[in-house]
C-alpha atoms as a PDB file:
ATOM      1  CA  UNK A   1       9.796   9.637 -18.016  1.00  0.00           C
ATOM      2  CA  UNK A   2       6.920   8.311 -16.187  1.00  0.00           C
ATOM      3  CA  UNK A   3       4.935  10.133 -13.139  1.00  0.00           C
ATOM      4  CA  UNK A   4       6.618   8.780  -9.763  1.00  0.00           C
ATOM      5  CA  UNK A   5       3.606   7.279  -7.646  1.00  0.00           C
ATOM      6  CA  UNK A   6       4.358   8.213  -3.804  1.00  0.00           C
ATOM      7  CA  UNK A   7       2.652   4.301  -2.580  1.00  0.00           C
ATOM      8  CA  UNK A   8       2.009   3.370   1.156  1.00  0.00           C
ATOM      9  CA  UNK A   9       2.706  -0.536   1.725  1.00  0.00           C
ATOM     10  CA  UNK A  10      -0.067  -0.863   4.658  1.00  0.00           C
ATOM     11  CA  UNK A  11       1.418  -4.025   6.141  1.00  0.00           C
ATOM     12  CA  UNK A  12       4.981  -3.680   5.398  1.00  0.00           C
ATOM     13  CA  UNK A  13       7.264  -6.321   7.418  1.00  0.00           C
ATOM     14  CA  UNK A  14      10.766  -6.553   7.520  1.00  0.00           C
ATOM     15  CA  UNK A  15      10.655 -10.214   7.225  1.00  0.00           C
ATOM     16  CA  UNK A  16      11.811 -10.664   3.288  1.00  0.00           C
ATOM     17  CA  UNK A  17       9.497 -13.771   2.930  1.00  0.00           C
ATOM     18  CA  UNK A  18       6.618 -11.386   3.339  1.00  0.00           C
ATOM     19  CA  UNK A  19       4.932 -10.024   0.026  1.00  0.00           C
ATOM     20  CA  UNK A  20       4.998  -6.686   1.625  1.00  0.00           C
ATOM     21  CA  UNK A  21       8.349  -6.660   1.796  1.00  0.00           C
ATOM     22  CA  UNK A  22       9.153  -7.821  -1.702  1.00  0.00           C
ATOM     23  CA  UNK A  23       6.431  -4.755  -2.746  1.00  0.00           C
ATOM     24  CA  UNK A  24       8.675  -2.598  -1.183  1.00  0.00           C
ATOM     25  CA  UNK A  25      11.807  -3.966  -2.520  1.00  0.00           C
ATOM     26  CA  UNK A  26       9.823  -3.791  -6.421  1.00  0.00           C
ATOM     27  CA  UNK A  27       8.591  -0.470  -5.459  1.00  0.00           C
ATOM     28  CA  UNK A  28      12.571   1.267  -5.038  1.00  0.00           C
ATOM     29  CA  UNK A  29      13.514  -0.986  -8.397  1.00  0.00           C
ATOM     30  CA  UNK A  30      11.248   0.289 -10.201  1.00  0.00           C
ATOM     31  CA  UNK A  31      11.978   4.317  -8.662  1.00  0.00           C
ATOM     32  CA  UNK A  32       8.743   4.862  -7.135  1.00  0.00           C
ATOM     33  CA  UNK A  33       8.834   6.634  -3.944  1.00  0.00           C
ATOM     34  CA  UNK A  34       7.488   4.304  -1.574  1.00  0.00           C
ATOM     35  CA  UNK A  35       6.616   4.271   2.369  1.00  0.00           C
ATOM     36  CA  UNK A  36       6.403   1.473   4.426  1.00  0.00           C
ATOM     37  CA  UNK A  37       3.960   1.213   7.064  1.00  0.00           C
ATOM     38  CA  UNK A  38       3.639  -1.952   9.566  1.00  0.00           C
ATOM     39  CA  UNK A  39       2.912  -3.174  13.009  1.00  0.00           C
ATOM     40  CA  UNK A  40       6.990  -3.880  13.699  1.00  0.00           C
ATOM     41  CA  UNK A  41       9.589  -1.210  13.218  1.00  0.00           C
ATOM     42  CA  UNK A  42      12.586  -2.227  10.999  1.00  0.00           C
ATOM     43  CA  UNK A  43      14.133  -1.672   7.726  1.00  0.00           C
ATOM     44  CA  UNK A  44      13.179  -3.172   4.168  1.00  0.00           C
ATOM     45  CA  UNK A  45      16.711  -2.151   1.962  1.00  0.00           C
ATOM     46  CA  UNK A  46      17.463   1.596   2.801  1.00  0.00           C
ATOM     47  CA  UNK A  47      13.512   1.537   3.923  1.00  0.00           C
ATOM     48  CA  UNK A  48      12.457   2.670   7.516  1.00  0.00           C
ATOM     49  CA  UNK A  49       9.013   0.874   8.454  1.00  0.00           C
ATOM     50  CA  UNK A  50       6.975   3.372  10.314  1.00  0.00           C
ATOM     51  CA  UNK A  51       4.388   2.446  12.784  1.00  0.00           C
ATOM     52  CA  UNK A  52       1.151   3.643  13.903  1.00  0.00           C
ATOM     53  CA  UNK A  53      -0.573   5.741  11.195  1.00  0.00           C
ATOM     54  CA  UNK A  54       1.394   8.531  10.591  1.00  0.00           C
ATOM     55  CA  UNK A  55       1.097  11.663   8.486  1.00  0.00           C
ATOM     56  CA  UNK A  56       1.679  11.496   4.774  1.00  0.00           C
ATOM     57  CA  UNK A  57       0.735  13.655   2.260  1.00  0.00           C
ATOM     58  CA  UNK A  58       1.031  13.813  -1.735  1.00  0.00           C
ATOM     59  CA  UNK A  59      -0.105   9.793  -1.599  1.00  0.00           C
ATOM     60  CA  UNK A  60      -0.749   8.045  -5.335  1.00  0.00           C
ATOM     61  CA  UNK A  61      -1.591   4.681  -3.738  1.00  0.00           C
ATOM     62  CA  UNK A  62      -1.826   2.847  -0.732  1.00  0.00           C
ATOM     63  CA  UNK A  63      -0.903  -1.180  -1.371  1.00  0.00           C
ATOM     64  CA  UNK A  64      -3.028  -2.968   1.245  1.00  0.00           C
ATOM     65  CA  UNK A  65      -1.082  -6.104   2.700  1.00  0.00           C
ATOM     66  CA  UNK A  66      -3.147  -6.810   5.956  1.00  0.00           C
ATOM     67  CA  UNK A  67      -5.966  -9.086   5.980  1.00  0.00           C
ATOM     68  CA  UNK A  68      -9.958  -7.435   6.262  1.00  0.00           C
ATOM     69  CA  UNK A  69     -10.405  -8.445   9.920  1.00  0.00           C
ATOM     70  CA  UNK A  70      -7.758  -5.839  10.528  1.00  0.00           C
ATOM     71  CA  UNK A  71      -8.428  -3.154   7.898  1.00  0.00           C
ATOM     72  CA  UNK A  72     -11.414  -1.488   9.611  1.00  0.00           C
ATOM     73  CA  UNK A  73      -8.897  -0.216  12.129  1.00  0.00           C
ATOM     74  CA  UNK A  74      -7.364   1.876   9.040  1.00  0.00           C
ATOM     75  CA  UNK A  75     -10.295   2.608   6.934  1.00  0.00           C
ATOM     76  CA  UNK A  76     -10.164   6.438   8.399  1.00  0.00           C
ATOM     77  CA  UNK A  77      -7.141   6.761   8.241  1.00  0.00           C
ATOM     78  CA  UNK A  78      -6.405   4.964   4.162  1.00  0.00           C
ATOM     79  CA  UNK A  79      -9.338   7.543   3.266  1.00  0.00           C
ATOM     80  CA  UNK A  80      -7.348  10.596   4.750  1.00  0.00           C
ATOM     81  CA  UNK A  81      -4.473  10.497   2.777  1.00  0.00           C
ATOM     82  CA  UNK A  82      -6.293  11.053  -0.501  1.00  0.00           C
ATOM     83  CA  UNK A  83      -4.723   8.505  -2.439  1.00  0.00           C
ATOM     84  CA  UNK A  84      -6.149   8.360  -5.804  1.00  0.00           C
ATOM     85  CA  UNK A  85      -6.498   4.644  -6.075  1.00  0.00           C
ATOM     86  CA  UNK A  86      -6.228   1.699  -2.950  1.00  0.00           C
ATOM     87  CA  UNK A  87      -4.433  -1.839  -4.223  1.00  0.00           C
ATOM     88  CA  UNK A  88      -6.347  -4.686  -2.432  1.00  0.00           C
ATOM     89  CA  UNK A  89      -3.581  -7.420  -3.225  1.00  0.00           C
ATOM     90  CA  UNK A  90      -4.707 -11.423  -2.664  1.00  0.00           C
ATOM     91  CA  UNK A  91      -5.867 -11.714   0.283  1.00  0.00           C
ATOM     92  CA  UNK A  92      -6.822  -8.410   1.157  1.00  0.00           C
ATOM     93  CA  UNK A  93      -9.966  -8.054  -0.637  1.00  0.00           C
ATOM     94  CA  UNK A  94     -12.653  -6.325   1.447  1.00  0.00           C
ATOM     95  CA  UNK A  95     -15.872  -5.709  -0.625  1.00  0.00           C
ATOM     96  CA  UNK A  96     -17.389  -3.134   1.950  1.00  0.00           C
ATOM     97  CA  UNK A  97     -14.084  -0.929   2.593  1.00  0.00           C
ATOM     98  CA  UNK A  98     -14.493  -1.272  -1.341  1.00  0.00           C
ATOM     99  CA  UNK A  99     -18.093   0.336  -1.435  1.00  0.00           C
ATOM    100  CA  UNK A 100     -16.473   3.116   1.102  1.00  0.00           C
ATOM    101  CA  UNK A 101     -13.341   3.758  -0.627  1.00  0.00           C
ATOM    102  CA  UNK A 102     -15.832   4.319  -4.139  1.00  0.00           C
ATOM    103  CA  UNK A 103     -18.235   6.242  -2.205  1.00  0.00           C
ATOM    104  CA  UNK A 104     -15.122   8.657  -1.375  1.00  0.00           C
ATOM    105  CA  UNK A 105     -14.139   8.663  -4.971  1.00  0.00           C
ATOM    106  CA  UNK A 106     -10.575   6.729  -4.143  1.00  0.00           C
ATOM    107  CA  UNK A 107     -10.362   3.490  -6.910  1.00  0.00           C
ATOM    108  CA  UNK A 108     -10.430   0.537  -5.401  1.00  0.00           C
ATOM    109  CA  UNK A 109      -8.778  -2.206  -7.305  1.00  0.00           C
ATOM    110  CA  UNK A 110      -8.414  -5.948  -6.436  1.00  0.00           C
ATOM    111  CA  UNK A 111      -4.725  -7.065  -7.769  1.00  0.00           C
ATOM    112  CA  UNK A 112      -1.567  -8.002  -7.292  1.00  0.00           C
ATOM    113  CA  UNK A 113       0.957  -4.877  -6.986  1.00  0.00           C
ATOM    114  CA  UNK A 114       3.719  -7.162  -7.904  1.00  0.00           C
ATOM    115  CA  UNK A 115       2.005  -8.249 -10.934  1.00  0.00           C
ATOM    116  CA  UNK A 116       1.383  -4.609 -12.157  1.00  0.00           C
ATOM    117  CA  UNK A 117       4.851  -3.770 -11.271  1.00  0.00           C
ATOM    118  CA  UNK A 118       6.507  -6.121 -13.303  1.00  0.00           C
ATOM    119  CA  UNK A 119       3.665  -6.282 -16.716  1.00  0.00           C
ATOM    120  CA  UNK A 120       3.921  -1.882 -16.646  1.00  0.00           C
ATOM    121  CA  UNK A 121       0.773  -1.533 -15.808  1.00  0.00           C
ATOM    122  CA  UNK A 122       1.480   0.107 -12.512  1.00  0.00           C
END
């Protein structure tokens, strides 16, 4: 059996035509613990969205689904959860929260969650 990776969706929405919230859905198939984090409360499956930027601890990955304009507002707070990598899906891509994240010794990497997901690589 495979290690579980505890993964933060930053940008989760409970609208299901929203990547984030097909991330989340891929996460639970594919058993990883997951918690969803967005601007609106709601539920994705048996999901709660949280709001604000709450506590977590024991995080693998956060999955970035907001756009740069709106990640400096979270770089702080991505950095203290520890996670050992940050997933900037399409989109998302932020070259200096990038330089940071390295800096901090958290691995950036520029793909597509869903993609890893589903080709094992996750």
């Amino acid at each position: 059996m495979t290690e579980r990776k505890k993964t933060v969706v930053l940008g989760a929405s409970p609208n299901p035509v929203r990547f984030s919230h097909k991330a989340v859905k891929s996460l639970l198939r594919h058993d990883e613990e997951v918690v969803a984090v967005g601007f609106r409360e709601g539920l994705i499956v048996e999901e709660e969205i949280l709001t604000g930027q709450p506590h977590i601890e024991s995080v693998h990955t956060v999955s970035i689904y907001i756009g740069s304009s709106r990640q400096t507002d979270y770089y702080d707070y991505i950095i203290s959860l520890k996670p050992k990598r940050v997933i900037f899906n399409p989109g998302t891509v932020n070259p200096e929260f990038m330089a940071r994240l390295k800096g901090e010794g958290i691995e950036p990497v520029s793909e597509c969650m869903l993609v890893l997901l589903n080709e094992g690589e996750y």
